[in-house]
Protein backbone atom coordinates (compact mmCIF):
# COMPACT_ATOMS: atom_id res chain seq x y z
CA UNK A 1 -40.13 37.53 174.73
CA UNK A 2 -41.59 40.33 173.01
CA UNK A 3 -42.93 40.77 169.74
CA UNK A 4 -39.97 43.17 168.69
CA UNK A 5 -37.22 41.43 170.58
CA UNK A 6 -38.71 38.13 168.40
CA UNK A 7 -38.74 40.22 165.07
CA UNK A 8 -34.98 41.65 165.95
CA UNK A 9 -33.71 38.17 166.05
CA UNK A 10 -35.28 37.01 162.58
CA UNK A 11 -33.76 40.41 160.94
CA UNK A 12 -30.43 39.79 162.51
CA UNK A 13 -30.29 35.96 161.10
CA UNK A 14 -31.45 37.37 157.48
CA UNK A 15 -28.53 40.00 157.78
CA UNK A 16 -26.27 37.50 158.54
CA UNK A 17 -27.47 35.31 155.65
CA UNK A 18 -27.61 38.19 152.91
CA UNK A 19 -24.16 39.35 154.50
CA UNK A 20 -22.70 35.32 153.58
CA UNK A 21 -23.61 35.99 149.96
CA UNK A 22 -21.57 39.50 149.89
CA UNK A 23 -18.26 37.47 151.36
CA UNK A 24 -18.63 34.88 148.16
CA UNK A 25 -18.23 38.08 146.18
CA UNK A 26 -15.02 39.05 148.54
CA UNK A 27 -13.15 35.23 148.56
CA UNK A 28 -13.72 35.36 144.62
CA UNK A 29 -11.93 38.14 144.23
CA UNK A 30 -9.15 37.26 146.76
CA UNK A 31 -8.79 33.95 145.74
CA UNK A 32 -7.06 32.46 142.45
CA UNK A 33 -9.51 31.15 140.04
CA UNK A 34 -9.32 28.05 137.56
CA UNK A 35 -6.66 28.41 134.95
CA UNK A 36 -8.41 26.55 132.33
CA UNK A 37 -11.99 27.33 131.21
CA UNK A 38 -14.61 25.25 132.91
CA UNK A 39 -17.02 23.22 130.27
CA UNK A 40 -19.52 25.91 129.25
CA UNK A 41 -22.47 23.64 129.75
CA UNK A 42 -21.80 24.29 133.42
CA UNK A 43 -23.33 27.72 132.96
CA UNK A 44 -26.65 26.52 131.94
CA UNK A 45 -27.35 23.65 133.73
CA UNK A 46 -26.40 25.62 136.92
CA UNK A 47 -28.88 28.32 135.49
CA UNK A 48 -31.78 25.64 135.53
CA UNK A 49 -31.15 24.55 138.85
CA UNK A 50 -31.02 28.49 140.20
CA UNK A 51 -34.43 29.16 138.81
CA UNK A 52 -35.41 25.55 139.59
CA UNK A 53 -34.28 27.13 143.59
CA UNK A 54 -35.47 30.24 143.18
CA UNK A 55 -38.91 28.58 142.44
CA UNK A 56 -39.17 25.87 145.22
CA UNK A 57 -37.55 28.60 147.53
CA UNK A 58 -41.04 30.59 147.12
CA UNK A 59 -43.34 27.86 147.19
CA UNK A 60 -42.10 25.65 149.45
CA UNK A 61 -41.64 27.84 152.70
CA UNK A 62 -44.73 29.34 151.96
CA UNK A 63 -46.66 25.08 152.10
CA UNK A 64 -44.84 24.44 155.20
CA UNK A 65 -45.30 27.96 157.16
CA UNK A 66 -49.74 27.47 156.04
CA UNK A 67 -49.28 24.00 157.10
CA UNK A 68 -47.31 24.25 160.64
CA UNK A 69 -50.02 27.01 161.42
CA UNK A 70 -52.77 24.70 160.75
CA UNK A 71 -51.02 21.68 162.27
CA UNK A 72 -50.76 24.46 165.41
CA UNK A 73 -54.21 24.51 166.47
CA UNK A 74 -54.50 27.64 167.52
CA UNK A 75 -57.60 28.43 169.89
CA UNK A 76 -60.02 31.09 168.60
CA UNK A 77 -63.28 32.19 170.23
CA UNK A 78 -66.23 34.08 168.69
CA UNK A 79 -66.85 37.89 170.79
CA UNK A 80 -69.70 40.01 170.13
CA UNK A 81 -68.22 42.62 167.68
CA UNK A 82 -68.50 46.10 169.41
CA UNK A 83 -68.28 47.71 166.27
CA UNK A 84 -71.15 46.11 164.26
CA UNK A 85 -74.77 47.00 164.39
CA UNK A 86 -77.34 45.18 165.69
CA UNK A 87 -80.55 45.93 166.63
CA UNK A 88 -80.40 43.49 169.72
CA UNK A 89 -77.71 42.04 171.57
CA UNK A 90 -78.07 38.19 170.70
CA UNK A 91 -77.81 39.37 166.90
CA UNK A 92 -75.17 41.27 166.89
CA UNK A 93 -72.57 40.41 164.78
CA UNK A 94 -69.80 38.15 165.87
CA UNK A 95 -66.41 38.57 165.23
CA UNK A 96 -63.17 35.81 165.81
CA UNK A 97 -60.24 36.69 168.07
CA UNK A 98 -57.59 34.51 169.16
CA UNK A 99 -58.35 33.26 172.60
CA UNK A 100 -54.52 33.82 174.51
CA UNK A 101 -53.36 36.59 172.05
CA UNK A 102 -49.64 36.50 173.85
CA UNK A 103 -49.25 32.67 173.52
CA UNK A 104 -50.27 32.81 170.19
CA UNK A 105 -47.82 35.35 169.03
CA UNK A 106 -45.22 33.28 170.36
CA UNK A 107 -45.96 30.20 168.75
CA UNK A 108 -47.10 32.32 165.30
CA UNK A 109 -43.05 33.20 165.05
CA UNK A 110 -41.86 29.11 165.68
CA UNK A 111 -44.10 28.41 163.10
CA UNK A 112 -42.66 31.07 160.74
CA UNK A 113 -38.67 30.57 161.82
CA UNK A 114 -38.39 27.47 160.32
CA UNK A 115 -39.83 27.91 156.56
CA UNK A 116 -37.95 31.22 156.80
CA UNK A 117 -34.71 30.07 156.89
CA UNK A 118 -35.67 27.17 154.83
CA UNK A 119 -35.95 30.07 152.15
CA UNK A 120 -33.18 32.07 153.22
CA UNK A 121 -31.03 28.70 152.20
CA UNK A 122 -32.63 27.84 149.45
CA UNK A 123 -32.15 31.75 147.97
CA UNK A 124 -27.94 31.67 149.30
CA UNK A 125 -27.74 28.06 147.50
CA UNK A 126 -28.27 30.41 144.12
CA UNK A 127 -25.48 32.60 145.13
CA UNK A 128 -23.25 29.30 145.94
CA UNK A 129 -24.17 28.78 142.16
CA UNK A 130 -22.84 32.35 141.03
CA UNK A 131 -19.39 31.61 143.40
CA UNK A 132 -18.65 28.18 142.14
CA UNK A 133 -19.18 28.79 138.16
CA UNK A 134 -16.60 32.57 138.93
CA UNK A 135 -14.45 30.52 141.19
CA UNK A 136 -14.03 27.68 137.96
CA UNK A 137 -12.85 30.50 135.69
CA UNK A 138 -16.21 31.80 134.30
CA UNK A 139 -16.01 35.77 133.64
CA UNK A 140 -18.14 38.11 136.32
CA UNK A 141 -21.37 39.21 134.03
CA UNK A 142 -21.97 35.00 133.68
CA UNK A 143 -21.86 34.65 137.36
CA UNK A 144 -23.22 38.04 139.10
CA UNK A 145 -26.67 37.45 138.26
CA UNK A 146 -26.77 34.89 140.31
CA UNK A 147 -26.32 37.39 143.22
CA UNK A 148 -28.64 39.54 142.00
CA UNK A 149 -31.41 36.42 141.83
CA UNK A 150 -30.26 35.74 145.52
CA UNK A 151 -30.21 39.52 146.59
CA UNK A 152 -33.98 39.91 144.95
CA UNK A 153 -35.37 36.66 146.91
CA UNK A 154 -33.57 37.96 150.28
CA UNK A 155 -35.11 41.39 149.73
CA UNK A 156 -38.32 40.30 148.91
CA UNK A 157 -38.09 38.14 152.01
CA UNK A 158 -37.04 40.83 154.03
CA UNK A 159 -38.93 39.66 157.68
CA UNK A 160 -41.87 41.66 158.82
CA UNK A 161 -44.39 41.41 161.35
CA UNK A 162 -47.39 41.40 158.61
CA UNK A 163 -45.54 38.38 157.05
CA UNK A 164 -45.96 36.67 160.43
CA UNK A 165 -49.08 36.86 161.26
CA UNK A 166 -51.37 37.62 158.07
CA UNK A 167 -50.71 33.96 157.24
CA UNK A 168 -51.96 33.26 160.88
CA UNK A 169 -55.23 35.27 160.66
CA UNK A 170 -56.15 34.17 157.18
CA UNK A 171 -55.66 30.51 157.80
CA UNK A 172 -57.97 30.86 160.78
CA UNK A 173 -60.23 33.53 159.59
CA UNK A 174 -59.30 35.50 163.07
CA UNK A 175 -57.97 38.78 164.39
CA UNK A 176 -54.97 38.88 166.90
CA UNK A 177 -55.84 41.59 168.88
């Protein structure tokens, strides 16, 4: 498959995820809330655990994406660099390149899929937060910046191709040509 057809289907799955958080917004306004007022300790204990989230949901994809690409063993070879200057041929410079570009590619975007959506949970879980505490009867600016935690993370998170495979060439000190 592709590069782009690859990068179409991670966009499409964080669309769908980002679009999950919008419909909590929807059902809470379609759907009755609590009558009586929820204990107001609610509000900051869910707080801590959002930022508690929004914290491991940075970090933690981020460990497991270095360490799958590590754990991938990716073959590099060193090429003279056609670029560099050398005043004969067995000094010239060397430069590392992946050795089977197209394979590598390929198993570059398993190794990012997984601690993506691992994030992409771990940022809607916040917006769970922000649809639970407005479903239990707590007023909209207590609950809607929750969302805009969730929207932020999703944003920033926003898939790319330099977010696949910078990780890749630093962790291996290589160019994928």
């Amino acid at each position: 498959m592709p590069t782009a057809a690859r990068m179409r289907v991670v966009r499409i799955l964080w669309a769908a995820l980002f679009a999950s958080t919008a419909t909590f917004i929807v059902v809470l306004f379609l759907v009755p809330v609590a009558d009586e007022p929820a204990p107001p300790i609610l509000l900051p204990i869910f707080a801590a655990l959002a930022i508690s989230l929004a914290v491991i949901s940075v970090l933690f994809p981020r460990y497991a994406h270095r360490l799958a690409l590590l754990r991938g063993e990716f073959p590099v070879e060193e090429v003279d660099d056609p670029d560099a200057i050398g005043m004969f041929r067995a000094s010239a410079p060397k430069k590392r390149i992946f050795a089977e570009p197209e394979r590598t590619r390929e198993r570059a975007f398993f190794c990012y899929q997984t601690p993506f959506i691992l994030g992409m949970a771990l940022s809607e879980a916040i917006a769970m937060f922000g649809f639970v505490l407005g479903f239990l009867g707590f007023p909209l600016p207590h609950v809607l910046p929750f969302w805009a935690v969730a929207w932020i993370l999703f944003a920033w998170r926003f898939p790319t191709e330099r977010k696949v495979f910078e990780p890749l060439e630093t962790s291996y000190k290589a160019k994928l040509t």
